[in-house]
PDB file of N, CA and C in Angstrom:
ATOM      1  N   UNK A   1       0.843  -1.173   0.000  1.00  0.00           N
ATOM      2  CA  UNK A   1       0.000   0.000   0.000  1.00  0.00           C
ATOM      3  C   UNK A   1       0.893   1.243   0.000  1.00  0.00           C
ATOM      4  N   UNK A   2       0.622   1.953  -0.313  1.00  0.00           N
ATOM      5  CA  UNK A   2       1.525   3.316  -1.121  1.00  0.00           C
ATOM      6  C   UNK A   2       0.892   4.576   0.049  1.00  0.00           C
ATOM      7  N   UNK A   3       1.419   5.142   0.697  1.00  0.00           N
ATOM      8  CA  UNK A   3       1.344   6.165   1.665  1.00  0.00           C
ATOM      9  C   UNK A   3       0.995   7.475   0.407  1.00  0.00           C
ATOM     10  N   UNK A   4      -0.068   8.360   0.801  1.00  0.00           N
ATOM     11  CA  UNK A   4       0.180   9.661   0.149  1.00  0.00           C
ATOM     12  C   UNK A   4       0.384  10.397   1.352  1.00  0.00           C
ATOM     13  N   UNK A   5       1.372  11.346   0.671  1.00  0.00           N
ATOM     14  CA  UNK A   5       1.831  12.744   0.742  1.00  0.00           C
ATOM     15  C   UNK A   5       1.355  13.894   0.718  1.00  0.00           C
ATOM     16  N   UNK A   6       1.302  14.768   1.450  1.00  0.00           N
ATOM     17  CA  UNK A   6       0.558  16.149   1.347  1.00  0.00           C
ATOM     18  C   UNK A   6       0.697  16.992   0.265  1.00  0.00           C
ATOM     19  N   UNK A   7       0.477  17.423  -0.706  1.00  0.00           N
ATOM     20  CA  UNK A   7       0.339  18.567  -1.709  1.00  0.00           C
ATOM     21  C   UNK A   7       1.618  19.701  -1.136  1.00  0.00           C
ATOM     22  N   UNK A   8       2.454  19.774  -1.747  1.00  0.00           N
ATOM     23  CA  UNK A   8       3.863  20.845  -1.839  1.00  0.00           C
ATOM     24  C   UNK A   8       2.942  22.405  -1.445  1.00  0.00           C
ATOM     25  N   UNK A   9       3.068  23.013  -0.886  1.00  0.00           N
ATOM     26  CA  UNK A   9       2.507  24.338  -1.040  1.00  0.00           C
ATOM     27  C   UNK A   9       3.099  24.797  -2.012  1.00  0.00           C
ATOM     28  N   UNK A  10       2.417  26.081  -2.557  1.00  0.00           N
ATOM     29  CA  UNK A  10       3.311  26.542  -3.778  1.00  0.00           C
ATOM     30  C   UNK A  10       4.547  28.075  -2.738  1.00  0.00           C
ATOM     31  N   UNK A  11       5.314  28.070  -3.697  1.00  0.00           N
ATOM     32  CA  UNK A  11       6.438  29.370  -2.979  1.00  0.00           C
ATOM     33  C   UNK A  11       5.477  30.580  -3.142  1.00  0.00           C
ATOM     34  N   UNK A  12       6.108  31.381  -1.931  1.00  0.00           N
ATOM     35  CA  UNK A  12       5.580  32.708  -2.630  1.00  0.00           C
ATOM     36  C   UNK A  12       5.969  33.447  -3.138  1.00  0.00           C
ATOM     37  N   UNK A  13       5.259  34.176  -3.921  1.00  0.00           N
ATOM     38  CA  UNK A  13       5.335  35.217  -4.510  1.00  0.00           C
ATOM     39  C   UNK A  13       7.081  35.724  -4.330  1.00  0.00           C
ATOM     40  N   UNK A  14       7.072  36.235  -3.361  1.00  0.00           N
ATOM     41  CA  UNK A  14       7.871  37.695  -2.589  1.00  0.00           C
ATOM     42  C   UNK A  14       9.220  36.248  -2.741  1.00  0.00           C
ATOM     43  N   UNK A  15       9.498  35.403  -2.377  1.00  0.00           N
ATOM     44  CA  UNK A  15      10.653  34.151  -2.531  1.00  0.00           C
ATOM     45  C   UNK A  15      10.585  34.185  -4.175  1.00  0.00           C
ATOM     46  N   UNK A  16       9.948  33.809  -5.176  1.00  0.00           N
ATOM     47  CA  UNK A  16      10.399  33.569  -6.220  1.00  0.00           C
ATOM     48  C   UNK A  16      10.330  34.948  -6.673  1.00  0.00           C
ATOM     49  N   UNK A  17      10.251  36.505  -6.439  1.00  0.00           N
ATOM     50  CA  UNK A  17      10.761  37.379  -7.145  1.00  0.00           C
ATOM     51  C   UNK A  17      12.037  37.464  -6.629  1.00  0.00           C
ATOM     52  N   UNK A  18      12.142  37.577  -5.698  1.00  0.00           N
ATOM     53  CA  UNK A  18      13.593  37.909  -4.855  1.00  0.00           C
ATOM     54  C   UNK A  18      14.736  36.740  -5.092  1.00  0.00           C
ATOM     55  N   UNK A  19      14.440  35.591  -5.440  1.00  0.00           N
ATOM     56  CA  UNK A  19      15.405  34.781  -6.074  1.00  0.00           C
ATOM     57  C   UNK A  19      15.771  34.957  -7.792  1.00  0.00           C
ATOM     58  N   UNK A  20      14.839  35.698  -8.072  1.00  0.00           N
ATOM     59  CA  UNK A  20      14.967  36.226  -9.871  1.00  0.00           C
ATOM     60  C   UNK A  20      15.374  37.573 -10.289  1.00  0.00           C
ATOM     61  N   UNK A  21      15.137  38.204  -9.257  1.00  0.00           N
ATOM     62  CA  UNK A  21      16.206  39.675  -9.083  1.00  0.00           C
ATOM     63  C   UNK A  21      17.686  39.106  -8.825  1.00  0.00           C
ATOM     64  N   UNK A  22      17.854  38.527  -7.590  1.00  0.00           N
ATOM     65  CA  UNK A  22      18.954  38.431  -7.223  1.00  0.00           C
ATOM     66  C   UNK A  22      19.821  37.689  -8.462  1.00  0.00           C
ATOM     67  N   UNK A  23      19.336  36.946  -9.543  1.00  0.00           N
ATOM     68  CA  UNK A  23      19.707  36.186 -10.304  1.00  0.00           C
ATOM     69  C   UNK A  23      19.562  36.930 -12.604  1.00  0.00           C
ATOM     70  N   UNK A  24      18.455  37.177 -12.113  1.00  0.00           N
ATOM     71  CA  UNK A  24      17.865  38.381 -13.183  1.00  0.00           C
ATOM     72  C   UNK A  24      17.835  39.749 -12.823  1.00  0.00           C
ATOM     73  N   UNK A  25      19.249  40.574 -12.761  1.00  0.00           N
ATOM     74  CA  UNK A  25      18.970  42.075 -12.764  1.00  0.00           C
ATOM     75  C   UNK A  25      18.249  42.916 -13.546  1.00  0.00           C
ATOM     76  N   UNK A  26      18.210  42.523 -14.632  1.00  0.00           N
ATOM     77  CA  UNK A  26      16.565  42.687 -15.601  1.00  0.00           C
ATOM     78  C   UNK A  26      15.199  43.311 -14.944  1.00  0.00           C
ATOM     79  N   UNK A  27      15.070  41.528 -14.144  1.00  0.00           N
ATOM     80  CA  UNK A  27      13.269  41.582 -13.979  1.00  0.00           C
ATOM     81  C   UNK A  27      13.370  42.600 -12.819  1.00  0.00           C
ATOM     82  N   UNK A  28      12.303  43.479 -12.645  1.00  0.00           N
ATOM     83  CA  UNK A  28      11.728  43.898 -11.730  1.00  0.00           C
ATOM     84  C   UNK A  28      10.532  43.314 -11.330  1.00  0.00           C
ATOM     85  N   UNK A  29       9.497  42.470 -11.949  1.00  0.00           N
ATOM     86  CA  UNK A  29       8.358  41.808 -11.725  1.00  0.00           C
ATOM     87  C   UNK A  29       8.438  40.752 -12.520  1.00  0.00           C
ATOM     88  N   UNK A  30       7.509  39.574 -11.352  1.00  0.00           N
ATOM     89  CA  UNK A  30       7.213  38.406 -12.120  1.00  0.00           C
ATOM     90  C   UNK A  30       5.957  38.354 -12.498  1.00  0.00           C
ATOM     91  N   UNK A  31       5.124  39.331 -12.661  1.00  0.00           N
ATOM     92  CA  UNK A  31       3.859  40.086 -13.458  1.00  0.00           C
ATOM     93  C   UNK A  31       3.805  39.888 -14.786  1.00  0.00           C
ATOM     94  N   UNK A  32       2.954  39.010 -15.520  1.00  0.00           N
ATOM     95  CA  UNK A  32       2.989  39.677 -17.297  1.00  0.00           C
ATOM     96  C   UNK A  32       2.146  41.278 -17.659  1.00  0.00           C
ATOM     97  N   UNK A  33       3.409  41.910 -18.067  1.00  0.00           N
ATOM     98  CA  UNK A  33       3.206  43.299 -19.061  1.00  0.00           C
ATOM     99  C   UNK A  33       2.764  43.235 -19.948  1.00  0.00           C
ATOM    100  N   UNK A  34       2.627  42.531 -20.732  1.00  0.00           N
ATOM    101  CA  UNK A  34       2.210  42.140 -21.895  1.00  0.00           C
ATOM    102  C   UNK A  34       2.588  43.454 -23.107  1.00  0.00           C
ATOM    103  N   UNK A  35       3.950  43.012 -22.601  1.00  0.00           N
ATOM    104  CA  UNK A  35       5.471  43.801 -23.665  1.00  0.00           C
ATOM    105  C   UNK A  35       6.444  42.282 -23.819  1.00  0.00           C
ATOM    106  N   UNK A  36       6.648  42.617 -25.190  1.00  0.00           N
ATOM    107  CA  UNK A  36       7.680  41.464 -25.685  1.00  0.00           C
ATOM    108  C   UNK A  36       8.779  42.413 -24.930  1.00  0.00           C
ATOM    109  N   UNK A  37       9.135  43.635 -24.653  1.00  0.00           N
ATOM    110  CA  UNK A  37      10.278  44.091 -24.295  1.00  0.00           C
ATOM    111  C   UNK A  37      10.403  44.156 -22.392  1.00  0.00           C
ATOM    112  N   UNK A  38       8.993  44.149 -22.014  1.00  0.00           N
ATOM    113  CA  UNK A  38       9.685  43.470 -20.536  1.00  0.00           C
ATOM    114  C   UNK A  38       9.016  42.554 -20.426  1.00  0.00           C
ATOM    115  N   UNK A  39       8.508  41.385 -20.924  1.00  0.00           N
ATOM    116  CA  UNK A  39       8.264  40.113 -20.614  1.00  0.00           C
ATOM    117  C   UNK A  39       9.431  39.068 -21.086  1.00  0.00           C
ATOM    118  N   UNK A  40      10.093  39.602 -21.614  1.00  0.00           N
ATOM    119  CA  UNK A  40      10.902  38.021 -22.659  1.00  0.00           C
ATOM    120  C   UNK A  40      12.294  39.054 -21.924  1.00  0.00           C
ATOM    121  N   UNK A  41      13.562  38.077 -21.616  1.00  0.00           N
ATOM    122  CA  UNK A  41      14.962  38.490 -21.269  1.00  0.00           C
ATOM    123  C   UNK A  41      15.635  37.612 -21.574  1.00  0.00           C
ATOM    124  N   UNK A  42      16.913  37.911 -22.509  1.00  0.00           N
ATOM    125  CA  UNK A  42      17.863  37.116 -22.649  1.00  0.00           C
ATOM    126  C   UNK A  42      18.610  37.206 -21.091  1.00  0.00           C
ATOM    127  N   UNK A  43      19.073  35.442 -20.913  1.00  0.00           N
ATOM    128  CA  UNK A  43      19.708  35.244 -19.806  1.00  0.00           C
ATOM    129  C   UNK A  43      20.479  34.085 -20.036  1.00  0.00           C
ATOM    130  N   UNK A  44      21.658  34.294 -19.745  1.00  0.00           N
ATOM    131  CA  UNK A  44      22.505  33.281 -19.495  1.00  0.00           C
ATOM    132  C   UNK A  44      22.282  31.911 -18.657  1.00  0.00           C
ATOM    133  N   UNK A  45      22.576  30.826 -19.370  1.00  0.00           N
ATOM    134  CA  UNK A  45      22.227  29.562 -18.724  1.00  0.00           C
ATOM    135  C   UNK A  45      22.806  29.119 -17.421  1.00  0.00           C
ATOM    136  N   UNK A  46      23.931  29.636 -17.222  1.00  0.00           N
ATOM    137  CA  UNK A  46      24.648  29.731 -15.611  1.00  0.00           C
ATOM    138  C   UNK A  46      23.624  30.259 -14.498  1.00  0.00           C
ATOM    139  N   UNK A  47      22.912  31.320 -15.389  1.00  0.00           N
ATOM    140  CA  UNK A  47      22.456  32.095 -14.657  1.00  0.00           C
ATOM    141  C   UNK A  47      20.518  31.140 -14.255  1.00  0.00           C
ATOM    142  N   UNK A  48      20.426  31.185 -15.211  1.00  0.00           N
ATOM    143  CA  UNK A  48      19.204  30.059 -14.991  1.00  0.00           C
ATOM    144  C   UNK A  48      19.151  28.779 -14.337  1.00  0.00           C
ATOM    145  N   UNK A  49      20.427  27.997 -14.134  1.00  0.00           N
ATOM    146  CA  UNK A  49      21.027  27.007 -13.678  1.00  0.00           C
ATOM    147  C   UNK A  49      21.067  27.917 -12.054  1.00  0.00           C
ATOM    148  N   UNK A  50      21.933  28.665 -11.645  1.00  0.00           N
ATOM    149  CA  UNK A  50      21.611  28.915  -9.954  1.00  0.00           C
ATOM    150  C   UNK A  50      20.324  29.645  -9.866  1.00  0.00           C
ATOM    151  N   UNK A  51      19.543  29.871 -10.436  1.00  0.00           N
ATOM    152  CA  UNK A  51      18.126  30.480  -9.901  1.00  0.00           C
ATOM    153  C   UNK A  51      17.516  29.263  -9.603  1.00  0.00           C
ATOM    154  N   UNK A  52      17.676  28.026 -10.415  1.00  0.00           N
ATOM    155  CA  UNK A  52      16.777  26.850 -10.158  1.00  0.00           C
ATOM    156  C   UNK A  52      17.427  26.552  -8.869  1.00  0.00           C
ATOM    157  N   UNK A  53      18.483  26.212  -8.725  1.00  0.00           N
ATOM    158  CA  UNK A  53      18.882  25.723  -7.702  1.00  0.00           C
ATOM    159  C   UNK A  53      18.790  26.505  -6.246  1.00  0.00           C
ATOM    160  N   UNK A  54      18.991  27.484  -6.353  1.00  0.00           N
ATOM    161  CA  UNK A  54      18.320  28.123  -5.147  1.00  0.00           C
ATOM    162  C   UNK A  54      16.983  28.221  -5.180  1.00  0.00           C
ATOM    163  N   UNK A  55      15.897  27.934  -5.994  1.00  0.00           N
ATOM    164  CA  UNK A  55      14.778  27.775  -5.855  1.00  0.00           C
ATOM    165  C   UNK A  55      14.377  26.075  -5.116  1.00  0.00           C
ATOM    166  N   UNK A  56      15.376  25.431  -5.970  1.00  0.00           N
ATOM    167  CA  UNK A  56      15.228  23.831  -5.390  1.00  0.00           C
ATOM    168  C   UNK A  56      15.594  23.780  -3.600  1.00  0.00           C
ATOM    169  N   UNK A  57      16.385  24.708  -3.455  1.00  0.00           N
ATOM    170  CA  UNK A  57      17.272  24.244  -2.333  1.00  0.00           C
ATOM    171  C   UNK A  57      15.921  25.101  -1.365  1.00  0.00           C
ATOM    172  N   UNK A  58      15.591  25.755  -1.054  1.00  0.00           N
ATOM    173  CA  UNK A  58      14.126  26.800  -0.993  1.00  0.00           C
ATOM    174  C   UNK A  58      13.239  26.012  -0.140  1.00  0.00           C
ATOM    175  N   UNK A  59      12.785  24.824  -1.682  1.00  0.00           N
ATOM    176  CA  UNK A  59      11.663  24.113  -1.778  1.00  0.00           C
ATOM    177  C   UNK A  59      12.212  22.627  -0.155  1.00  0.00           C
ATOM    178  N   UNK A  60      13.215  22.312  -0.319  1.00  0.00           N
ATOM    179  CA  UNK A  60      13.744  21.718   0.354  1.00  0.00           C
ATOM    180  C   UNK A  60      13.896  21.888   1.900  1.00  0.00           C
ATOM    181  N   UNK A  61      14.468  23.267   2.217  1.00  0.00           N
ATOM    182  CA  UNK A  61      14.195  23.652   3.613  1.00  0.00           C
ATOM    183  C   UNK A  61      12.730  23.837   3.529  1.00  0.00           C
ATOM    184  N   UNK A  62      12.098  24.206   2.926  1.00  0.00           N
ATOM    185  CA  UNK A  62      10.343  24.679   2.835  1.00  0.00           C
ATOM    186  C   UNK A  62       9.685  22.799   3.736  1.00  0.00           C
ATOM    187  N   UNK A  63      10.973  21.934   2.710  1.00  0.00           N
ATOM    188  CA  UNK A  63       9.752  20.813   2.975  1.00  0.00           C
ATOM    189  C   UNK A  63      10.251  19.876   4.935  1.00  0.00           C
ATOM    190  N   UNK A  64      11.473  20.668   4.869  1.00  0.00           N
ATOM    191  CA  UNK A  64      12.368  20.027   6.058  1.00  0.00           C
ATOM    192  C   UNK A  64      11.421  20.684   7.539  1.00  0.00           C
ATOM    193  N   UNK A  65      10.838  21.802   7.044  1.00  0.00           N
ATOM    194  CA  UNK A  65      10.462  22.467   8.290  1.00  0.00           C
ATOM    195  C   UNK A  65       9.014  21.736   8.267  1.00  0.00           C
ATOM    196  N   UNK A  66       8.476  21.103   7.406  1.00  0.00           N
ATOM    197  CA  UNK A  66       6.935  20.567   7.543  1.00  0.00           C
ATOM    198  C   UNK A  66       6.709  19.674   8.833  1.00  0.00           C
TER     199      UNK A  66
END
């Protein structure tokens, strides 16, 4: 028999902008403008590579404190 698991909360808001500033000096909002010129940003894959990961690592203490 297979145990379920509680549903992940989702991050908030204010955590996934502040991990995409700190990572995207670009974004100021994770809002759609509905501008190809502030919705779309070229970004380096290094750079997309530690945003995930500090988002993963996030999700991780998020789930350690449950």
């Amino acid at each position: 028999m297979t145990a379920k698991t509680a549903p992940a909360e989702a991050p908030s808001e204010a955590l996934l902008l502040e991990i995409a500033t700190r990572h995207f000096h670009s974004i100021e909002t994770l809002e759609t403008r509905n501008s190809d010129r502030l919705d779309f940003h070229d970004v380096a894959v290094w750079a997309i590579r530690a945003a995930l990961a500090e988002a993963y690592a996030a999700g991780l203490a998020a789930a350690a404190k449950r």
